[in-house]
N, C-alpha and C. Protein backbone atom coordinates (compact mmCIF):
# COMPACT_ATOMS: atom_id res chain seq x y z
N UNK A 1 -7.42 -9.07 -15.84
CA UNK A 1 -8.07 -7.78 -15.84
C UNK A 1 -7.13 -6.74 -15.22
N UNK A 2 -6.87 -5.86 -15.72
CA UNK A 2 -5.54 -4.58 -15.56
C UNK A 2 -6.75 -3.59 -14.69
N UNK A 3 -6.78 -3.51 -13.17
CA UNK A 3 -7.17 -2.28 -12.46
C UNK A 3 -6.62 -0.76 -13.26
N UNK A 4 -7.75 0.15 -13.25
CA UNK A 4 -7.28 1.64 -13.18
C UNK A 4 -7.78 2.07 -11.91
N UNK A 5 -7.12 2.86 -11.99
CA UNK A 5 -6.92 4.36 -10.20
C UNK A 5 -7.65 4.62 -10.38
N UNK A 6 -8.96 5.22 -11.38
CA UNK A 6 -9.86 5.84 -11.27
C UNK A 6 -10.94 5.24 -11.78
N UNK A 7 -11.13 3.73 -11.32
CA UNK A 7 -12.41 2.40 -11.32
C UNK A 7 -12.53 3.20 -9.97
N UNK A 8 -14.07 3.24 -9.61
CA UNK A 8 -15.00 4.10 -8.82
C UNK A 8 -15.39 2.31 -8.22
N UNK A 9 -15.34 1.16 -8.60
CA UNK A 9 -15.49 0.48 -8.11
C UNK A 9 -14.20 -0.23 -7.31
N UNK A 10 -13.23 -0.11 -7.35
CA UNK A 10 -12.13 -0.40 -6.32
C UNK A 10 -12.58 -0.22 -5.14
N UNK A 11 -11.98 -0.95 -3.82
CA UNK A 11 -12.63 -0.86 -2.64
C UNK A 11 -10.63 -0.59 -1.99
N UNK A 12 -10.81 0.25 -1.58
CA UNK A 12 -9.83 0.82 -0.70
C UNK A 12 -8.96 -0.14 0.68
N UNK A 13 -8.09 -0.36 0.96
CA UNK A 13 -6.86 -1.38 1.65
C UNK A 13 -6.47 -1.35 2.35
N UNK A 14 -5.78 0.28 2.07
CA UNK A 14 -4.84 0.74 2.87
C UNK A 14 -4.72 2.07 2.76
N UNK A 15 -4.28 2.90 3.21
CA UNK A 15 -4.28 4.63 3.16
C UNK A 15 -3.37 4.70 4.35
N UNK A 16 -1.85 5.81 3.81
CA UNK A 16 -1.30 5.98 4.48
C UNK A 16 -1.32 8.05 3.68
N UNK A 17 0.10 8.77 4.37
CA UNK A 17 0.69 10.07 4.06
C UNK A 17 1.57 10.18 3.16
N UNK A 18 2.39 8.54 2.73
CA UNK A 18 3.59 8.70 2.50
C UNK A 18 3.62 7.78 1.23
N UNK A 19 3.98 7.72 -0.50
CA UNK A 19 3.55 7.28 -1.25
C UNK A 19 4.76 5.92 -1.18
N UNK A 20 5.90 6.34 -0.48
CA UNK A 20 6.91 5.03 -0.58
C UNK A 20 6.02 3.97 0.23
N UNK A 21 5.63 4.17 0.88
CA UNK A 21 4.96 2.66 2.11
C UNK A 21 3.50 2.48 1.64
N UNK A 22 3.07 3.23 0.84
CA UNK A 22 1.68 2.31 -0.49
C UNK A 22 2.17 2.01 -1.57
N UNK A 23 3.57 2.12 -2.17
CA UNK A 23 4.33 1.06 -3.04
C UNK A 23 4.86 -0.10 -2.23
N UNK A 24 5.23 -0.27 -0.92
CA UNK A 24 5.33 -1.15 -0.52
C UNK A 24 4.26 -2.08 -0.28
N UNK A 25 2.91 -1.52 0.19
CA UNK A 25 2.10 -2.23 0.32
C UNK A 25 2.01 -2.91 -1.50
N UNK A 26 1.76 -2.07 -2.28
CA UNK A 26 0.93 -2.60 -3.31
C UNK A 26 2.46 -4.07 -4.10
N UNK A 27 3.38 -4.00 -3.79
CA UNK A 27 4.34 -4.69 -4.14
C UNK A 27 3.91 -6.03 -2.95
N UNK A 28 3.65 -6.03 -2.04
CA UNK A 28 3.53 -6.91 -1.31
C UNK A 28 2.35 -7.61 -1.46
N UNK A 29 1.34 -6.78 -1.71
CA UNK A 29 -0.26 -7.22 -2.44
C UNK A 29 0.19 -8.30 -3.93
N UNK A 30 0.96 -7.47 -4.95
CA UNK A 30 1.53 -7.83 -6.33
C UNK A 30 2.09 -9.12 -5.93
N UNK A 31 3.08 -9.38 -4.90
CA UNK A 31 3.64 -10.19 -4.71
C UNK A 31 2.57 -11.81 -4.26
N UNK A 32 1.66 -11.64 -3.53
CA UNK A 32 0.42 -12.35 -3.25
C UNK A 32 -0.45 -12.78 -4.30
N UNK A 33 -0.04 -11.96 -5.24
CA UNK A 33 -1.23 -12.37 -6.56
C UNK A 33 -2.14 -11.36 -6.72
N UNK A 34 -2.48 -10.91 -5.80
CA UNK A 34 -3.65 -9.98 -5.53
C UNK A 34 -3.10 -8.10 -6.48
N UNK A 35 -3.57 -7.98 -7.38
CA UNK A 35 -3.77 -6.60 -8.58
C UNK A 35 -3.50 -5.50 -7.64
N UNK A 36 -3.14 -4.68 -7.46
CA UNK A 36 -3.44 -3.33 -6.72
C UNK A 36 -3.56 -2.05 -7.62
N UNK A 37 -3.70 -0.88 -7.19
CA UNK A 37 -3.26 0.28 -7.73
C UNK A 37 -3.24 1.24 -6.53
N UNK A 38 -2.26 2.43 -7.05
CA UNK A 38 -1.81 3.18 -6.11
C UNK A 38 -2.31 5.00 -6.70
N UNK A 39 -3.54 5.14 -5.82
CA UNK A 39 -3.71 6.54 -6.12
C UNK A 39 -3.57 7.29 -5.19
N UNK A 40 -3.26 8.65 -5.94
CA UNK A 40 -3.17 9.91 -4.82
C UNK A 40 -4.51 10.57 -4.27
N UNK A 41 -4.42 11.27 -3.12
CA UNK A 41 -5.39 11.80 -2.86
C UNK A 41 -5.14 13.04 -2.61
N UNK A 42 -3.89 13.28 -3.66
CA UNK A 42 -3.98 15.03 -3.21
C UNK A 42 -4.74 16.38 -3.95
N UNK A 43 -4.97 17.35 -2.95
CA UNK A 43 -5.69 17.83 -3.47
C UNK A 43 -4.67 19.22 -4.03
N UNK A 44 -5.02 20.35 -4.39
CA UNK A 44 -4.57 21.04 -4.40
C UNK A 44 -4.17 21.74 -3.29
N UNK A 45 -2.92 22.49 -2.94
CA UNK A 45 -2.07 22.93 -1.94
C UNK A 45 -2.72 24.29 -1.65
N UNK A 46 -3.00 25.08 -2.43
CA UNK A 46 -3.49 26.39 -2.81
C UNK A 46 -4.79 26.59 -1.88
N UNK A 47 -5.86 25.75 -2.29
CA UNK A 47 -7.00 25.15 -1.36
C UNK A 47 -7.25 24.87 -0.23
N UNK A 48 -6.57 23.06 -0.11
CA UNK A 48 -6.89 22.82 1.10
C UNK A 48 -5.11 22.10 1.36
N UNK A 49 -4.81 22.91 2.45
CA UNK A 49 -3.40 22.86 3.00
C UNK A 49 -3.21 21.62 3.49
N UNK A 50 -2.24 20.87 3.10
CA UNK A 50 -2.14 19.70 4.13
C UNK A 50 -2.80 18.58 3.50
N UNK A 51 -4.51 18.85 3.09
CA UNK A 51 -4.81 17.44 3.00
C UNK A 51 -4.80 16.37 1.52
N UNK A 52 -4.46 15.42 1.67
CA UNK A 52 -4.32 14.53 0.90
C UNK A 52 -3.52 13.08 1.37
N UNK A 53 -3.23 12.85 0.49
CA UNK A 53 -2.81 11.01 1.18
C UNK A 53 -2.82 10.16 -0.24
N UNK A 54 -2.28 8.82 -0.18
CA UNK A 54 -2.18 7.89 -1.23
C UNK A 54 -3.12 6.74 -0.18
N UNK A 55 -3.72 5.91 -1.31
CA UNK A 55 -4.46 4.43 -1.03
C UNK A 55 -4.00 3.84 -1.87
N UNK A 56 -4.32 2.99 -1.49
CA UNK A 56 -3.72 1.37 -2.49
C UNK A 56 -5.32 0.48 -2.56
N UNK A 57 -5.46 0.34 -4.00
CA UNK A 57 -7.35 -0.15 -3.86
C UNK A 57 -6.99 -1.43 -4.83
N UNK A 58 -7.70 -2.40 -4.39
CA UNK A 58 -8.03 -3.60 -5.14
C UNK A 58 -9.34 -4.22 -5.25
N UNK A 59 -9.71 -5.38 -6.49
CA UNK A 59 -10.63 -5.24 -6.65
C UNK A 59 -11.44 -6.00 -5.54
N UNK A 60 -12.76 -5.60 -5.00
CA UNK A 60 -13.81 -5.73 -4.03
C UNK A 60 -14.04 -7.53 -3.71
N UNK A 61 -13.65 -8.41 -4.51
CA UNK A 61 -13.51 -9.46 -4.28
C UNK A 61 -12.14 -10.09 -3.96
N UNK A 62 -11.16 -9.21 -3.62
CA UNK A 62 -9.99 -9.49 -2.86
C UNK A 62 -9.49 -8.64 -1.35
N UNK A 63 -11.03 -7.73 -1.36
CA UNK A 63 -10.60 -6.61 -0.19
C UNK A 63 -9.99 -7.51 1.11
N UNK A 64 -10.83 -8.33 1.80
CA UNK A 64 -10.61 -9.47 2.67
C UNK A 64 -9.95 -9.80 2.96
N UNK A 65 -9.00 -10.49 1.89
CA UNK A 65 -7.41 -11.27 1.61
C UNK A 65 -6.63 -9.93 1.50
N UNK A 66 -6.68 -8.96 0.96
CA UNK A 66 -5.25 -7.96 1.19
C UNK A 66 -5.69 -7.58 2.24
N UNK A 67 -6.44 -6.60 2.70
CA UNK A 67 -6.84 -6.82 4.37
C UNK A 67 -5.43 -7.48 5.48
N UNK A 68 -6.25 -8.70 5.17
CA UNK A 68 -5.70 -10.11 6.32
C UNK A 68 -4.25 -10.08 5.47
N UNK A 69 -3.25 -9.81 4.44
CA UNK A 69 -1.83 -9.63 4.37
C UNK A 69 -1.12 -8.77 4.74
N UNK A 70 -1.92 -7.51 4.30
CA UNK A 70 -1.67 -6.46 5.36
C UNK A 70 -1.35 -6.31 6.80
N UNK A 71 -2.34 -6.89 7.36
CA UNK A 71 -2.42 -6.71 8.58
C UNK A 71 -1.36 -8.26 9.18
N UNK A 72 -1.52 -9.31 8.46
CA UNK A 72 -0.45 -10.28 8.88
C UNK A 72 1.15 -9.63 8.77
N UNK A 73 1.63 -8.80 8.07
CA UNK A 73 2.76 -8.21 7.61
C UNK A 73 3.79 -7.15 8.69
N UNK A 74 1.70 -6.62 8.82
CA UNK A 74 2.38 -5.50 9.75
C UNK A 74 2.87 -5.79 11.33
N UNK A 75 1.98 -7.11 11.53
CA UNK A 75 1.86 -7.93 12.81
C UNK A 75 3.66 -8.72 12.92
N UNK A 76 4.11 -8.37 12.21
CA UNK A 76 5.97 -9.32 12.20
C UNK A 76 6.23 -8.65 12.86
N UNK A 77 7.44 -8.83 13.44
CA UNK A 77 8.28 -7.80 14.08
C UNK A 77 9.51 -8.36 12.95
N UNK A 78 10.31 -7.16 13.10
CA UNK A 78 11.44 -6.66 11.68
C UNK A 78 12.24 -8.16 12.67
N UNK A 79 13.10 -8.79 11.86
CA UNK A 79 13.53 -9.93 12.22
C UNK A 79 15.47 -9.51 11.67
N UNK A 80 16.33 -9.61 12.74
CA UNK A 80 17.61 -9.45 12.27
C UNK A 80 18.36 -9.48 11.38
N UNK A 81 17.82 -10.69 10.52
CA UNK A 81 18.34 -11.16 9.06
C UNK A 81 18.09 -10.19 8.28
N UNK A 82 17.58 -9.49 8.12
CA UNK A 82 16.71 -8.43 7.59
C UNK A 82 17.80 -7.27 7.32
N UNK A 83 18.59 -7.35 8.59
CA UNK A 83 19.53 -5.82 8.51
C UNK A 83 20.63 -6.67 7.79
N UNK A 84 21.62 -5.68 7.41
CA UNK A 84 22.99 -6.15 6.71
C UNK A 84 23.35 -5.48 7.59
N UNK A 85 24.54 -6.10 8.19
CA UNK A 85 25.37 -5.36 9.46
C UNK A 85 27.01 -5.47 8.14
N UNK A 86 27.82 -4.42 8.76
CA UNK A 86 28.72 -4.39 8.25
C UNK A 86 29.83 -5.62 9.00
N UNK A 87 31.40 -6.02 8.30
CA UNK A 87 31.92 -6.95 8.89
C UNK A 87 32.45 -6.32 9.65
N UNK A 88 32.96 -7.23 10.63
CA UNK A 88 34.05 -6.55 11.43
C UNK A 88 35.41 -7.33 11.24
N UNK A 89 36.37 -6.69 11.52
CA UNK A 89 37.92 -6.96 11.48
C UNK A 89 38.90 -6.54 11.63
């Protein structure tokens, strides 16, 4: 079943400001198995200044499990291997 952004039945994940780190989430969700989609919440600028935001929504029988990956993910601490250090010589 292919989620759309604008299923009124999606149950919401995650909500951040910044649309790169709800592609990360939803790649990390994707990566789990678990469907995501990534909508905006902006509104018009003209209107209302400032507000808006991106979520990442999946379907209501996986809220739970992305939830608990989410929050297991965010709970790491960044681990050294992680960086590429340049050589030395």
């Amino acid at each position: 079943m292919a989620l759309e952004a604008n299923d009124s039945t999606l149950t919401t994940v995650f909500d951040t400001e910044r649309e790169s780190e709800a592609l990360v989430v939803k790649g990390l969700l994707d990566s789990a198995g678990i469907e995501a989609v990534v909508t905006s919440l902006d509104s018009p600028q003209d209107v209302f200044t400032g507000v808006g935001g991106v979520v990442v929504q999946v379907a209501p029988e996986q809220a739970e499990e992305a939830r608990a990956i989410i929050a297991d993910y965010r709970s790491r601490p960044v681990e050294d291997s992680e960086f590429v250090e340049g050589s030395s010589g």
